[in-house]
PDB file of N, CA and C in Angstrom:
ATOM      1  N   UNK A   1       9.260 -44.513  71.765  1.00  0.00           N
ATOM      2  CA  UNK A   1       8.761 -43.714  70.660  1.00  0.00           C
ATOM      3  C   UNK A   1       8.761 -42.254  71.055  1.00  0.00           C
ATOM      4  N   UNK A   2       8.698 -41.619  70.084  1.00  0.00           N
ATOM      5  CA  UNK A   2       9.123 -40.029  70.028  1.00  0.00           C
ATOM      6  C   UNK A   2       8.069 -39.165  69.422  1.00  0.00           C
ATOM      7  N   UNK A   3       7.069 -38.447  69.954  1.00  0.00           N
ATOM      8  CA  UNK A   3       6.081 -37.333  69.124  1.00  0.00           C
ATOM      9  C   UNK A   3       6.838 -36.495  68.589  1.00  0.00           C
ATOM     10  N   UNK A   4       7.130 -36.664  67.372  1.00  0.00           N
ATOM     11  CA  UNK A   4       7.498 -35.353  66.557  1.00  0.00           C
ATOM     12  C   UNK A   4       5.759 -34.671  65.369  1.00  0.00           C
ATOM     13  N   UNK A   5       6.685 -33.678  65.098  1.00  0.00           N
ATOM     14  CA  UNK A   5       5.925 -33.262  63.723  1.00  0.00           C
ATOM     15  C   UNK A   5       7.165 -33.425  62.448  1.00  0.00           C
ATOM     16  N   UNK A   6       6.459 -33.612  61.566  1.00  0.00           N
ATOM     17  CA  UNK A   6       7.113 -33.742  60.067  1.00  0.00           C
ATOM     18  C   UNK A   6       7.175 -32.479  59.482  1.00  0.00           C
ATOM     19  N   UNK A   7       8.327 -31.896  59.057  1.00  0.00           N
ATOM     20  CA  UNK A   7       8.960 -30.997  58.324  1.00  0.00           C
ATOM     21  C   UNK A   7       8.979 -30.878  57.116  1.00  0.00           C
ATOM     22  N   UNK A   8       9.213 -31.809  56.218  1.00  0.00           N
ATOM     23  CA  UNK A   8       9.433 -31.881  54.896  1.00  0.00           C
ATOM     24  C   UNK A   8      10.196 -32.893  54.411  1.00  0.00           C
ATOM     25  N   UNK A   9       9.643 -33.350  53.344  1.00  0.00           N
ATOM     26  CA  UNK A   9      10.507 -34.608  52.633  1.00  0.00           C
ATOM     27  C   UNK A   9      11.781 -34.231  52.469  1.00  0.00           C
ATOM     28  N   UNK A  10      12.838 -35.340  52.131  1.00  0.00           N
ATOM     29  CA  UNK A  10      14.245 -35.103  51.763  1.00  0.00           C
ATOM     30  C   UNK A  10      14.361 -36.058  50.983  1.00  0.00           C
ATOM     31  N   UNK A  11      14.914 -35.233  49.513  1.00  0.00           N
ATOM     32  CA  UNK A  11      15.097 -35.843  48.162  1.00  0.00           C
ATOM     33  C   UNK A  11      16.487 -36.179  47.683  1.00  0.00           C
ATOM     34  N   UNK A  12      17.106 -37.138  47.286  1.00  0.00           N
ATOM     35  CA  UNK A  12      18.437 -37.106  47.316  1.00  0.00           C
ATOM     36  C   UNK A  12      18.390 -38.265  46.100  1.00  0.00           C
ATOM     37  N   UNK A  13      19.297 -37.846  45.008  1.00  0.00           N
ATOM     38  CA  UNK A  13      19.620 -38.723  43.829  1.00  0.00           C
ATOM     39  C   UNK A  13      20.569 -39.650  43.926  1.00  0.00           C
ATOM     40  N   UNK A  14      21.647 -39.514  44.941  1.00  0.00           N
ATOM     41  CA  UNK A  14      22.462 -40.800  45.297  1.00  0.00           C
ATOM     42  C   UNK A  14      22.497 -41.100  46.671  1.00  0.00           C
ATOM     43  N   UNK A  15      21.653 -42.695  46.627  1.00  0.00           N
ATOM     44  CA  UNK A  15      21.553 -42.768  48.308  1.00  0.00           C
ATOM     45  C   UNK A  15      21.894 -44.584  48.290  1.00  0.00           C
ATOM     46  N   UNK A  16      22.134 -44.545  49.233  1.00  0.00           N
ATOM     47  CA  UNK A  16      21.965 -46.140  49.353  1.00  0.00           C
ATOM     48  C   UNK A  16      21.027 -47.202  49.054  1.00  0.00           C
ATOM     49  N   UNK A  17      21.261 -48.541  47.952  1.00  0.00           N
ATOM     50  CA  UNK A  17      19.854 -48.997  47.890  1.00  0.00           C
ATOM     51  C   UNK A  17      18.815 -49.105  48.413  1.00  0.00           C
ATOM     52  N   UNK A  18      19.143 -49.920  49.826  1.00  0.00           N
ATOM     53  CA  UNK A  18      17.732 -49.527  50.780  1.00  0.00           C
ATOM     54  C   UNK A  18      16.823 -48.888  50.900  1.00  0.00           C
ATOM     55  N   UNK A  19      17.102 -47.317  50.851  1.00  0.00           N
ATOM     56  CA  UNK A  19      16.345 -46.262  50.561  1.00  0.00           C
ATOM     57  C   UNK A  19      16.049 -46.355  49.187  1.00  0.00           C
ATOM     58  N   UNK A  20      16.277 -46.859  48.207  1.00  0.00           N
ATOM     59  CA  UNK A  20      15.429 -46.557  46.754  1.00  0.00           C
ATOM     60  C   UNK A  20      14.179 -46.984  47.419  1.00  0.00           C
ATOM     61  N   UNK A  21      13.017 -46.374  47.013  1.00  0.00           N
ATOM     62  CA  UNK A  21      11.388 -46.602  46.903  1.00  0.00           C
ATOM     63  C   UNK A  21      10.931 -45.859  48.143  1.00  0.00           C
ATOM     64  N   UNK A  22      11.933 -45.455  49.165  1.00  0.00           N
ATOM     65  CA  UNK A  22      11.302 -45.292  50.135  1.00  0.00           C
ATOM     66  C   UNK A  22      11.503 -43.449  50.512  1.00  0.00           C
ATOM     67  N   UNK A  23      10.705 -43.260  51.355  1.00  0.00           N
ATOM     68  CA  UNK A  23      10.258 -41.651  51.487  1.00  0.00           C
ATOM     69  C   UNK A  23      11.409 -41.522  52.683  1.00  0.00           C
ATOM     70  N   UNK A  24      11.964 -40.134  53.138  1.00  0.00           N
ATOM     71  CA  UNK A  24      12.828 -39.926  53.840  1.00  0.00           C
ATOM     72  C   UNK A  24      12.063 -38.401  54.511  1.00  0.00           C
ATOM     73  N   UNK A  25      11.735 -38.662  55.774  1.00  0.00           N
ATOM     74  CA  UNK A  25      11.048 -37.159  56.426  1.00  0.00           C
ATOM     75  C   UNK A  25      12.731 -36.450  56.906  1.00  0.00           C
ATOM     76  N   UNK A  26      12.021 -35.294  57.379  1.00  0.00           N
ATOM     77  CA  UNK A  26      12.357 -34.341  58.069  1.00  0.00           C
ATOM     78  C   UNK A  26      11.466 -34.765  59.426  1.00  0.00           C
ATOM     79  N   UNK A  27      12.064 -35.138  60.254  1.00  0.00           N
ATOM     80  CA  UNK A  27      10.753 -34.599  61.352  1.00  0.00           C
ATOM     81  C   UNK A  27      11.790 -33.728  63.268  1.00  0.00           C
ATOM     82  N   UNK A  28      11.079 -33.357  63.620  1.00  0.00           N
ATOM     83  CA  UNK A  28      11.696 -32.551  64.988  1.00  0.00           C
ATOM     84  C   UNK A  28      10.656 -33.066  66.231  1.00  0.00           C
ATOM     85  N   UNK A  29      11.044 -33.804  67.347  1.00  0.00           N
ATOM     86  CA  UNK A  29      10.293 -33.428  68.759  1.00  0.00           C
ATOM     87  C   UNK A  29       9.742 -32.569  68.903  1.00  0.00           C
ATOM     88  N   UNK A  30       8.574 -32.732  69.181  1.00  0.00           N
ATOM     89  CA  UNK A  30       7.528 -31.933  70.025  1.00  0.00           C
ATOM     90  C   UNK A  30       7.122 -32.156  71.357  1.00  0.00           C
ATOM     91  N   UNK A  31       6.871 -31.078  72.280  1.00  0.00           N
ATOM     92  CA  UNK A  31       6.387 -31.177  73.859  1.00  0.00           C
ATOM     93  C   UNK A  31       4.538 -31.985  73.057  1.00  0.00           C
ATOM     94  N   UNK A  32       4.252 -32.845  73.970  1.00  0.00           N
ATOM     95  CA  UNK A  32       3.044 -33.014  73.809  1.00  0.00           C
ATOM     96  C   UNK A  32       1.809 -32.556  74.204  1.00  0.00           C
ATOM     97  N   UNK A  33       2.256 -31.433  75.136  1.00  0.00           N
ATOM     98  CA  UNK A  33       1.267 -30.798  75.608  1.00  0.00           C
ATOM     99  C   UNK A  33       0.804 -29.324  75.127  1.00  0.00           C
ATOM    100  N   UNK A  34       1.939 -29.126  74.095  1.00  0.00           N
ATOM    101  CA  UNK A  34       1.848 -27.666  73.414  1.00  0.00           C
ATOM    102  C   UNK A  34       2.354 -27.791  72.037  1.00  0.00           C
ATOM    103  N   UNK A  35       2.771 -29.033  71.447  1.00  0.00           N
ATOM    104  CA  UNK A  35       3.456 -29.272  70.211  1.00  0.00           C
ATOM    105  C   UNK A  35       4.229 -28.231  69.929  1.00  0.00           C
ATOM    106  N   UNK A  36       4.745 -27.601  70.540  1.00  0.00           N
ATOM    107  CA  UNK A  36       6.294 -27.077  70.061  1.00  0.00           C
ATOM    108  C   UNK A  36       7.664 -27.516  70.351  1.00  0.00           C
ATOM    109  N   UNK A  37       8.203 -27.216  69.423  1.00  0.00           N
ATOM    110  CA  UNK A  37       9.824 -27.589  69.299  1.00  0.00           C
ATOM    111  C   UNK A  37      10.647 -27.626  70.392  1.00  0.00           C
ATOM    112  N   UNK A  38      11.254 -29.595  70.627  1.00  0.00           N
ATOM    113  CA  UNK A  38      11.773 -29.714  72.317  1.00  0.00           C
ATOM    114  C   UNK A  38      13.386 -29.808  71.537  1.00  0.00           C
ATOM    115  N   UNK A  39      14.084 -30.262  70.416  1.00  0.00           N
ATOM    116  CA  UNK A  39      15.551 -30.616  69.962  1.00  0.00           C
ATOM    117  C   UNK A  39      15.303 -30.457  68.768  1.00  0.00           C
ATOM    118  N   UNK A  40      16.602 -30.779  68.448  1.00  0.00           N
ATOM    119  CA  UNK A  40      17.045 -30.273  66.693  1.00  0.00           C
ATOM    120  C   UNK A  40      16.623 -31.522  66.113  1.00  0.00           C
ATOM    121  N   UNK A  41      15.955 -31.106  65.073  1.00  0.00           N
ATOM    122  CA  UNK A  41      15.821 -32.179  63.782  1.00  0.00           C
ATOM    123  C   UNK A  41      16.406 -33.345  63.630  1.00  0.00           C
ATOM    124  N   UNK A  42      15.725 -34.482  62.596  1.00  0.00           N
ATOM    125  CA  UNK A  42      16.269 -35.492  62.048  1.00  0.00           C
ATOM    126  C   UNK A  42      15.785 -36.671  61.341  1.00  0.00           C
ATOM    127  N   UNK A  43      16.241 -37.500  60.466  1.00  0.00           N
ATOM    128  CA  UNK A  43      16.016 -37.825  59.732  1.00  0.00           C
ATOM    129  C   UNK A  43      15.289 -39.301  59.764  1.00  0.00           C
ATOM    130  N   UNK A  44      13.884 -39.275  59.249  1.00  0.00           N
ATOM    131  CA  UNK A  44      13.171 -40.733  59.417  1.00  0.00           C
ATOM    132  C   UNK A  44      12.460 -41.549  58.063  1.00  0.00           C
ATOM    133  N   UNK A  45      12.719 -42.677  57.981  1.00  0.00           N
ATOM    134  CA  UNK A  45      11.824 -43.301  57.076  1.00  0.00           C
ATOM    135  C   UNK A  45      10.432 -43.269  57.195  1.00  0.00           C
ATOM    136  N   UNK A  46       9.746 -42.966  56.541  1.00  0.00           N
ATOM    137  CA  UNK A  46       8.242 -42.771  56.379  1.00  0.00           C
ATOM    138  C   UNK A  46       8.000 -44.448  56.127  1.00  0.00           C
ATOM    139  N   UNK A  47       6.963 -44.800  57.041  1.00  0.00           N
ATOM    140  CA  UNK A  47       6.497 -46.347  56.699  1.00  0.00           C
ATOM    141  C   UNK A  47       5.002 -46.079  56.674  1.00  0.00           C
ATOM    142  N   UNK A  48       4.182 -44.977  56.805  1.00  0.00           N
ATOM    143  CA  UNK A  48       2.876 -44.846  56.669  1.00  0.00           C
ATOM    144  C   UNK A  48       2.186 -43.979  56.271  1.00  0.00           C
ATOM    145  N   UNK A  49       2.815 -43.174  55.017  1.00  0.00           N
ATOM    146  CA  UNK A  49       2.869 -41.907  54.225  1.00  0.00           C
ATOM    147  C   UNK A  49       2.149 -40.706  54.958  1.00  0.00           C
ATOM    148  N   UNK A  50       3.048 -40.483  55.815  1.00  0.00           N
ATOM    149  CA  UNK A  50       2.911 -38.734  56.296  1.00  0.00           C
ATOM    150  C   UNK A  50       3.013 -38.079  55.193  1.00  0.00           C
ATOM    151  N   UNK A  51       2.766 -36.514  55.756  1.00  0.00           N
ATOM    152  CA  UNK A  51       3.219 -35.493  55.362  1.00  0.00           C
ATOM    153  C   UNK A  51       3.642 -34.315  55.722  1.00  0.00           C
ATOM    154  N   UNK A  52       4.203 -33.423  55.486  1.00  0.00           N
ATOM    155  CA  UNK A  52       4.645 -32.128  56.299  1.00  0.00           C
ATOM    156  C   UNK A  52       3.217 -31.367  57.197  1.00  0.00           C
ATOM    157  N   UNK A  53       3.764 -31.227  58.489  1.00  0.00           N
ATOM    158  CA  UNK A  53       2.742 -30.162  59.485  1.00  0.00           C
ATOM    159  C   UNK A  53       2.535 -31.589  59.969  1.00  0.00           C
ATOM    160  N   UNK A  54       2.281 -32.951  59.562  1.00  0.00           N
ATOM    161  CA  UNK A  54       1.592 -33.860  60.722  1.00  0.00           C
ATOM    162  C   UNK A  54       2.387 -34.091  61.968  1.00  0.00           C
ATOM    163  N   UNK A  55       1.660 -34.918  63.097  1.00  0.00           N
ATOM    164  CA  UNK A  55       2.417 -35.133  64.058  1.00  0.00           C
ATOM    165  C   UNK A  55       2.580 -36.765  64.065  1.00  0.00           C
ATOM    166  N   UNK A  56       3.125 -37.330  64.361  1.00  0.00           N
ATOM    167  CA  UNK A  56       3.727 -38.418  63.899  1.00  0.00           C
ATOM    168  C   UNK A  56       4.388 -39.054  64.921  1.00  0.00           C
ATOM    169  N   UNK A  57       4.215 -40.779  65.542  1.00  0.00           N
ATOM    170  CA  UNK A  57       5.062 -40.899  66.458  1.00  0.00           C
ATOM    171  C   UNK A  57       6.516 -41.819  65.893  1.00  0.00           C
ATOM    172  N   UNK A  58       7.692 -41.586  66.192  1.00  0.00           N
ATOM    173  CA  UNK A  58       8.655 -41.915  65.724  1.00  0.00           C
ATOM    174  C   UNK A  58       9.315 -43.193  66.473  1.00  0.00           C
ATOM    175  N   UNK A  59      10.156 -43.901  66.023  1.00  0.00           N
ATOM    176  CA  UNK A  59      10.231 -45.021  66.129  1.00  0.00           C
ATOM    177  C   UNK A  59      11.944 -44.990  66.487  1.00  0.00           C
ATOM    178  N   UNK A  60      12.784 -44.319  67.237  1.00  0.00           N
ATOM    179  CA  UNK A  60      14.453 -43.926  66.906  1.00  0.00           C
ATOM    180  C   UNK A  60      14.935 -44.927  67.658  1.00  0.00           C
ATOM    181  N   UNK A  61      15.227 -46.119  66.845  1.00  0.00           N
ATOM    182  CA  UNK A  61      15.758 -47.274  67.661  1.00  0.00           C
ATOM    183  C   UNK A  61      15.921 -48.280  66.588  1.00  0.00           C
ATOM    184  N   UNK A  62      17.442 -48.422  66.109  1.00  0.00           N
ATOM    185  CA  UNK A  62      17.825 -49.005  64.845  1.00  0.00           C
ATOM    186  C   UNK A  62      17.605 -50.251  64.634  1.00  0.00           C
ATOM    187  N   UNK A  63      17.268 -51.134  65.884  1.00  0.00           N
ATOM    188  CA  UNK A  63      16.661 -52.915  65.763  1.00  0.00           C
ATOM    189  C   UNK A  63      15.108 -52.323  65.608  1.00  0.00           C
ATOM    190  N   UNK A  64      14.169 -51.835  66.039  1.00  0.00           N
ATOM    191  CA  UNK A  64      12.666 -51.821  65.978  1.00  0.00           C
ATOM    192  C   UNK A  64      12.705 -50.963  64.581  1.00  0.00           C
ATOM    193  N   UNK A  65      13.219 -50.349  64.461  1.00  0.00           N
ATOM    194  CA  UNK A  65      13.414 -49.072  62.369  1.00  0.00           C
ATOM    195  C   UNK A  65      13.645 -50.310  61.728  1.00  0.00           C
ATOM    196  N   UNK A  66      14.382 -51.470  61.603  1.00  0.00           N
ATOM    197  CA  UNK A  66      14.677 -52.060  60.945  1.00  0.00           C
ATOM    198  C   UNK A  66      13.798 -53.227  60.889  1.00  0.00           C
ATOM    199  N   UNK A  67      13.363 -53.891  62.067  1.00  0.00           N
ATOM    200  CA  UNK A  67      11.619 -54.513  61.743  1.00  0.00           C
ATOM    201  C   UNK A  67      10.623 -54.051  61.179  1.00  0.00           C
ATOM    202  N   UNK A  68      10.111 -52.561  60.857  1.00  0.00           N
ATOM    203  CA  UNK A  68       9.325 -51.560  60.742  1.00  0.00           C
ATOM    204  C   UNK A  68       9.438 -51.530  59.253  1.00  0.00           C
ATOM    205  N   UNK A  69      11.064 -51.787  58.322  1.00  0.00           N
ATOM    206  CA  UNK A  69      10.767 -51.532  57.246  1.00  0.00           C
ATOM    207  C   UNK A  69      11.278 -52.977  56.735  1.00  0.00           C
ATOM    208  N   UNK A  70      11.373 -54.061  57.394  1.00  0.00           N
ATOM    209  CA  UNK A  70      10.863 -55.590  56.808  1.00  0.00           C
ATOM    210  C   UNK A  70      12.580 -55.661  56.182  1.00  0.00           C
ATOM    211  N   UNK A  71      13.827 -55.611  57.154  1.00  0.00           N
ATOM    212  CA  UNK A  71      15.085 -55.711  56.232  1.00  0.00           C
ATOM    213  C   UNK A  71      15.931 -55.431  57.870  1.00  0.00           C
ATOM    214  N   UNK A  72      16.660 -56.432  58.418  1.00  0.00           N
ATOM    215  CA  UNK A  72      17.071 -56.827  59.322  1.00  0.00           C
ATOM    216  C   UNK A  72      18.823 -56.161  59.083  1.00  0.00           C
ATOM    217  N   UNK A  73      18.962 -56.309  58.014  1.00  0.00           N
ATOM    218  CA  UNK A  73      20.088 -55.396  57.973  1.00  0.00           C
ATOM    219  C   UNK A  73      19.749 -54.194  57.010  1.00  0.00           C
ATOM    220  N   UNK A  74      19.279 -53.183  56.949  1.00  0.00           N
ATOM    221  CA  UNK A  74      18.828 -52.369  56.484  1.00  0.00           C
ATOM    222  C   UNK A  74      19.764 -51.170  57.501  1.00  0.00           C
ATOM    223  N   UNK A  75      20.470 -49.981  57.211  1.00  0.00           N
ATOM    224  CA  UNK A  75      21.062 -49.074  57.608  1.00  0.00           C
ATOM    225  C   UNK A  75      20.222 -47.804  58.038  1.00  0.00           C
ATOM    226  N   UNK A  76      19.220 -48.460  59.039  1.00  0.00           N
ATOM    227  CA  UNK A  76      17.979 -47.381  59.147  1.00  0.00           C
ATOM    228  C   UNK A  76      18.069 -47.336  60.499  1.00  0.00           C
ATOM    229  N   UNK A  77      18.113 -45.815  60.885  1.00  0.00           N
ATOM    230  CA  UNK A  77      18.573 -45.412  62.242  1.00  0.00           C
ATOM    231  C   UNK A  77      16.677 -44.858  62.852  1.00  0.00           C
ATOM    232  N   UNK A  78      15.905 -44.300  62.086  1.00  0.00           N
ATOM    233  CA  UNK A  78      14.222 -44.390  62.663  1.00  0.00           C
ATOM    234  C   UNK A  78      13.517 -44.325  61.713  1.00  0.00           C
ATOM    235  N   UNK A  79      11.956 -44.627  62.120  1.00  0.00           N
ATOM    236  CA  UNK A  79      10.838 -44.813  61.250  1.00  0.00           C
ATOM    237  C   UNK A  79       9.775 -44.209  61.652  1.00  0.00           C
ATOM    238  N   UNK A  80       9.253 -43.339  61.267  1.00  0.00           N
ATOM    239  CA  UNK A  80       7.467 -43.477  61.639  1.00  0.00           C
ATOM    240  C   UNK A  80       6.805 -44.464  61.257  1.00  0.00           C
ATOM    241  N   UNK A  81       6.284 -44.406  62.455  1.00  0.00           N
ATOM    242  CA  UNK A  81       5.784 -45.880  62.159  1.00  0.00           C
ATOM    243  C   UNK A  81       3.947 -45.460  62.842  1.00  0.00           C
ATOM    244  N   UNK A  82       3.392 -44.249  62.903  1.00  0.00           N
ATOM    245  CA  UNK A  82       2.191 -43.854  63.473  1.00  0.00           C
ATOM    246  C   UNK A  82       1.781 -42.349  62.922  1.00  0.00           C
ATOM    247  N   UNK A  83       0.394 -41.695  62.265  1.00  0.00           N
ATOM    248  CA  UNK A  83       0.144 -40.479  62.398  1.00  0.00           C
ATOM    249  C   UNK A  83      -0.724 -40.425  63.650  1.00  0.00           C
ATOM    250  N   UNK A  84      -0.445 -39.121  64.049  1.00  0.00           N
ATOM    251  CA  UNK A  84      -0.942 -39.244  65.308  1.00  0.00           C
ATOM    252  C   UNK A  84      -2.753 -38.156  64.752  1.00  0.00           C
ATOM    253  N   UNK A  85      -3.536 -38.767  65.505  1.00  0.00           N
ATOM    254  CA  UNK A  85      -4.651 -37.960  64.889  1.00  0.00           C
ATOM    255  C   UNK A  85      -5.411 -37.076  66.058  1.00  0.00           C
ATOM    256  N   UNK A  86      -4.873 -37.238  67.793  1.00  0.00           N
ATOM    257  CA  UNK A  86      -5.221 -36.562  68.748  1.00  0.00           C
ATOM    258  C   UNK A  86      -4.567 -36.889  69.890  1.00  0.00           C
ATOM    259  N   UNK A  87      -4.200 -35.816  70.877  1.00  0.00           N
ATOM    260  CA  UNK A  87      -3.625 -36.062  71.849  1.00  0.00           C
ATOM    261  C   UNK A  87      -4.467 -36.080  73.310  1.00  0.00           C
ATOM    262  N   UNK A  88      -4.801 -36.620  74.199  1.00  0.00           N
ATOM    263  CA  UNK A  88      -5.823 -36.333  75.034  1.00  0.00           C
ATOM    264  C   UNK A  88      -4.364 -36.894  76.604  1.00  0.00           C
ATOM    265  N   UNK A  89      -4.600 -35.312  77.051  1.00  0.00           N
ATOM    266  CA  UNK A  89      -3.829 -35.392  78.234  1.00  0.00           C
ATOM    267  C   UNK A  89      -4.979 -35.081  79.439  1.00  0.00           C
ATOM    268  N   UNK A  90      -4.833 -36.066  80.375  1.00  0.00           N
ATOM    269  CA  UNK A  90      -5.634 -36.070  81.811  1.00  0.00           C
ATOM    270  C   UNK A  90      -4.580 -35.396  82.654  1.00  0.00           C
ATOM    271  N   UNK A  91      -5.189 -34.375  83.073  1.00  0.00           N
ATOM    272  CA  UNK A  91      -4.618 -33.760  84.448  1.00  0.00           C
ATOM    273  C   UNK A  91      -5.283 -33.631  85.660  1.00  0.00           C
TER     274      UNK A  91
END
């Protein structure tokens, strides 16, 4: 799994069935110790209604994305599948 933050929804009028009903983030990696930006963007199924600014742990692994949204052949490359509500690092 991957700490990102969520960016913004992505709306699109012709998509593959699968995706009908379902939410499509924006989200980017974050360092977890400073939540800023570690790589470039990309694209996740929302399975636990985020929203933009949250931090979110991501799921980028196309057999566990595809358990996550209940469809074994489903063309889903990641998922959030967690909002994250605090980070507590021991040093």
């Amino acid at each position: 799994m991957i700490l990102c933050r969520v960016l913004g929804n992505v709306t699109s009028t012709v998509k593959h069935p699968e995706y009908s009903g379902k939410r499509i983030m924006l989200v980017q990696p974050v360092n977890p110790e400073t939540c800023e930006p570690l790589s470039k963007s990309f694209l996740s199924v929302d399975t636990v209604s985020s929203g933009p600014g949250e931090i979110v742990l991501v799921n980028k692994e196309g057999g566990s994305s595809r358990i996550a949204v209940r469809n074994e052949w489903a063309p889903v490359h990641s998922t959030i599948t967690a909002i994250v509500d605090s980070i507590d690092l021991k040093k």
